[in-house]
Each structure stands twice: as C-alpha cells, then as structure tokens.
N, C-alpha and C. Protein backbone atom coordinates (compact mmCIF):
# COMPACT_ATOMS: atom_id res chain seq x y z
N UNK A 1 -3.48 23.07 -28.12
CA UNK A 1 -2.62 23.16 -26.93
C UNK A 1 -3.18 22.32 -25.77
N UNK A 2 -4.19 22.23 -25.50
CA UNK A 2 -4.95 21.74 -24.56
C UNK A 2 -4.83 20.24 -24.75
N UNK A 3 -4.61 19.41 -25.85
CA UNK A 3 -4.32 17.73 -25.92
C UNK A 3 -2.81 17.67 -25.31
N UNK A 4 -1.81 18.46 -25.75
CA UNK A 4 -0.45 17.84 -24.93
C UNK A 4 -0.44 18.09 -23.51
N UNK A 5 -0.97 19.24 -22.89
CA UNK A 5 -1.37 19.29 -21.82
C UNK A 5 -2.09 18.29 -21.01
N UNK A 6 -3.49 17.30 -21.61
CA UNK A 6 -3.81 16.52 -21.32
C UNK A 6 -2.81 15.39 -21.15
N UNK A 7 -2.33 14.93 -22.54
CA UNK A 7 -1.34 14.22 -22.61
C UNK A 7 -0.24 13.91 -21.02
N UNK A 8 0.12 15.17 -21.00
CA UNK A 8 1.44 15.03 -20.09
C UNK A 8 0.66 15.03 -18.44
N UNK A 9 -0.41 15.59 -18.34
CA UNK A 9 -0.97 15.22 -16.90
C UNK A 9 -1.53 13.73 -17.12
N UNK A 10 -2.16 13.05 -18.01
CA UNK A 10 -2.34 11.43 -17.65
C UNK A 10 -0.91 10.87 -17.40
N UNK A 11 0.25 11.48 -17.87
CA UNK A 11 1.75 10.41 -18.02
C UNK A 11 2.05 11.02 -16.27
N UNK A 12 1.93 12.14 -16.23
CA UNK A 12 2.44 12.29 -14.92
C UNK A 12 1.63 11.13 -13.52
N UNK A 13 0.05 11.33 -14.15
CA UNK A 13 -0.21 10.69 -13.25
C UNK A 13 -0.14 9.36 -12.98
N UNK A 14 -0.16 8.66 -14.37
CA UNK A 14 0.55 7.20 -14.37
C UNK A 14 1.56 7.01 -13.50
N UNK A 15 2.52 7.92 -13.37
CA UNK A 15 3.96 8.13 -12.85
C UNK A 15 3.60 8.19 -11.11
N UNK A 16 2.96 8.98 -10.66
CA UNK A 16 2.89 9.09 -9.53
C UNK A 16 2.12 7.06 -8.82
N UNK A 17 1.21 7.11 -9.95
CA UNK A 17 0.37 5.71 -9.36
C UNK A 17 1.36 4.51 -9.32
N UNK A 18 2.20 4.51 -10.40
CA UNK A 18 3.29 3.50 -10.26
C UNK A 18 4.40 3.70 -9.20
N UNK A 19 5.24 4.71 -8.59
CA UNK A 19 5.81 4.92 -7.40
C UNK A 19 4.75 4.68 -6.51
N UNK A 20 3.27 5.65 -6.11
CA UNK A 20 2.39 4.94 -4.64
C UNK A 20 1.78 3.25 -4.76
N UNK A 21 2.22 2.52 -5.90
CA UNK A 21 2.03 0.87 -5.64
C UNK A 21 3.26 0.90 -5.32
N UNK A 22 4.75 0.84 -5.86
CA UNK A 22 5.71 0.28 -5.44
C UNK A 22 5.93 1.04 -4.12
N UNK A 23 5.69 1.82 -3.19
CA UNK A 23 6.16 1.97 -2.06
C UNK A 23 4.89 1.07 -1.12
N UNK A 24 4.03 1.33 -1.76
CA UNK A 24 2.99 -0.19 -1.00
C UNK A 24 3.30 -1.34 -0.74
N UNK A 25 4.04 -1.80 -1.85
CA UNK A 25 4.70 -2.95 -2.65
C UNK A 25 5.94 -3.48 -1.64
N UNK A 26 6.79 -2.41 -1.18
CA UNK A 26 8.07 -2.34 0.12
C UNK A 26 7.28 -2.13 0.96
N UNK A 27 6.41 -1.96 1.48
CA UNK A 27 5.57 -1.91 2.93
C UNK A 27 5.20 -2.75 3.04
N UNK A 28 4.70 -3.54 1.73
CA UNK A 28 4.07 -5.24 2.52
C UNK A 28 5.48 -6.03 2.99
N UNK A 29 6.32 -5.88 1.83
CA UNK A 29 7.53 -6.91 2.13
C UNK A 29 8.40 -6.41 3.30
N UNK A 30 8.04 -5.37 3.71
CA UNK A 30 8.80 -4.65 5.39
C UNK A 30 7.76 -5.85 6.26
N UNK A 31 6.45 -5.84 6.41
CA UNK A 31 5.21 -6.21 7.08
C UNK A 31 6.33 -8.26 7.04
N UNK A 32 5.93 -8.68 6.15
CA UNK A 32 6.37 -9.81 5.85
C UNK A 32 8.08 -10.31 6.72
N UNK A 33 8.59 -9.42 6.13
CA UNK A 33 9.93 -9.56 6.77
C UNK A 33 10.27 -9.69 8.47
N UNK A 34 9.23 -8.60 8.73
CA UNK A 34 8.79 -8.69 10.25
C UNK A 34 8.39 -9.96 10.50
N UNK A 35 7.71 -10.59 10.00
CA UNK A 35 6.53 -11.41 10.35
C UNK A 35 7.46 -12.60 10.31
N UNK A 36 8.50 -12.96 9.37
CA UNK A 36 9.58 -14.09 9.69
C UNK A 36 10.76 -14.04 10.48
N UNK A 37 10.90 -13.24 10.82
CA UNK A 37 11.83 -12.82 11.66
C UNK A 37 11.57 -13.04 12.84
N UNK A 38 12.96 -14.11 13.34
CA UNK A 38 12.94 -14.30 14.74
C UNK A 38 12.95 -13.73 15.86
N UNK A 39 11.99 -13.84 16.79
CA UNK A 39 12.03 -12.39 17.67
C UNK A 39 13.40 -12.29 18.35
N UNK A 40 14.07 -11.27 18.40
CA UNK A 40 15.67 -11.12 18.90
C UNK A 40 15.61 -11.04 20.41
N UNK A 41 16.87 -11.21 20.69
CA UNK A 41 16.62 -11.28 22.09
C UNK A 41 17.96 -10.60 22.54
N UNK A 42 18.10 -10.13 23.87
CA UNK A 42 19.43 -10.12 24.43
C UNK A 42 20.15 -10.63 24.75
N UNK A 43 21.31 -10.65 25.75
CA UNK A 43 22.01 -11.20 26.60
C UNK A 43 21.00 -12.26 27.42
N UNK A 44 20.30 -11.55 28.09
CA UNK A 44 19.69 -12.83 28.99
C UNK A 44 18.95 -13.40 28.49
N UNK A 45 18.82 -13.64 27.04
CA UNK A 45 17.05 -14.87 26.61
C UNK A 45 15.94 -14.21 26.81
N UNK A 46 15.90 -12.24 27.11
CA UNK A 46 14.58 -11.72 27.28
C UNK A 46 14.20 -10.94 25.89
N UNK A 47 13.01 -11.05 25.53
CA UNK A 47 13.26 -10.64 24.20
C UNK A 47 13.07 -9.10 24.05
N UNK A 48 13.65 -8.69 22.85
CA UNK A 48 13.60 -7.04 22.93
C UNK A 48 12.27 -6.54 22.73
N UNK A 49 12.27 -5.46 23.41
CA UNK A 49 10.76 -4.60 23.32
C UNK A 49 10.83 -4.10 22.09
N UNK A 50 9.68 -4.29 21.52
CA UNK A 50 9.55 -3.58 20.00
C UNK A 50 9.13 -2.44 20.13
C-alpha cells in the first residue's frame, strides 16, 4: 500500500511544480510586456502614474 501512495504524492507533486513554473513563466512575460510598452499618456502628453 505504501508504493501507490508514494506513487501518487511524487505525480501530485510533479503537478504542483509544473503549474508554480508556468505561473513564473506569465510573470516574466507580464514583466516583459511592461517593459515594451509605451509609456501611455493622457490628454495632455503627461504620462500616467503607474
């Protein structure tokens, strides 16, 4: 009993490590996206407070 038990906590934890890279993974490309992005501005040419 104790090997499928093992079994299914390494798969779970595989599982969790692959979702906390891919939300890393959308945090860099949020970081990035920022980073090309033209700073916006208003009506008058002042730019918005971030």
């Amino acid at each position: 009993m104790t090997q499928p038990k093992a079994k299914l906590e390494d798969f779970l934890h595989q599982k969790k490590k692959k979702a906390f890279e891919h939300s890393q993974q959308q945090s860099k490309n949020k970081v990035k996206a920022k980073q090309n992005a033209q700073p916006v501005q208003n009506r008058r040419g002042r730019p918005l407070s971030k």
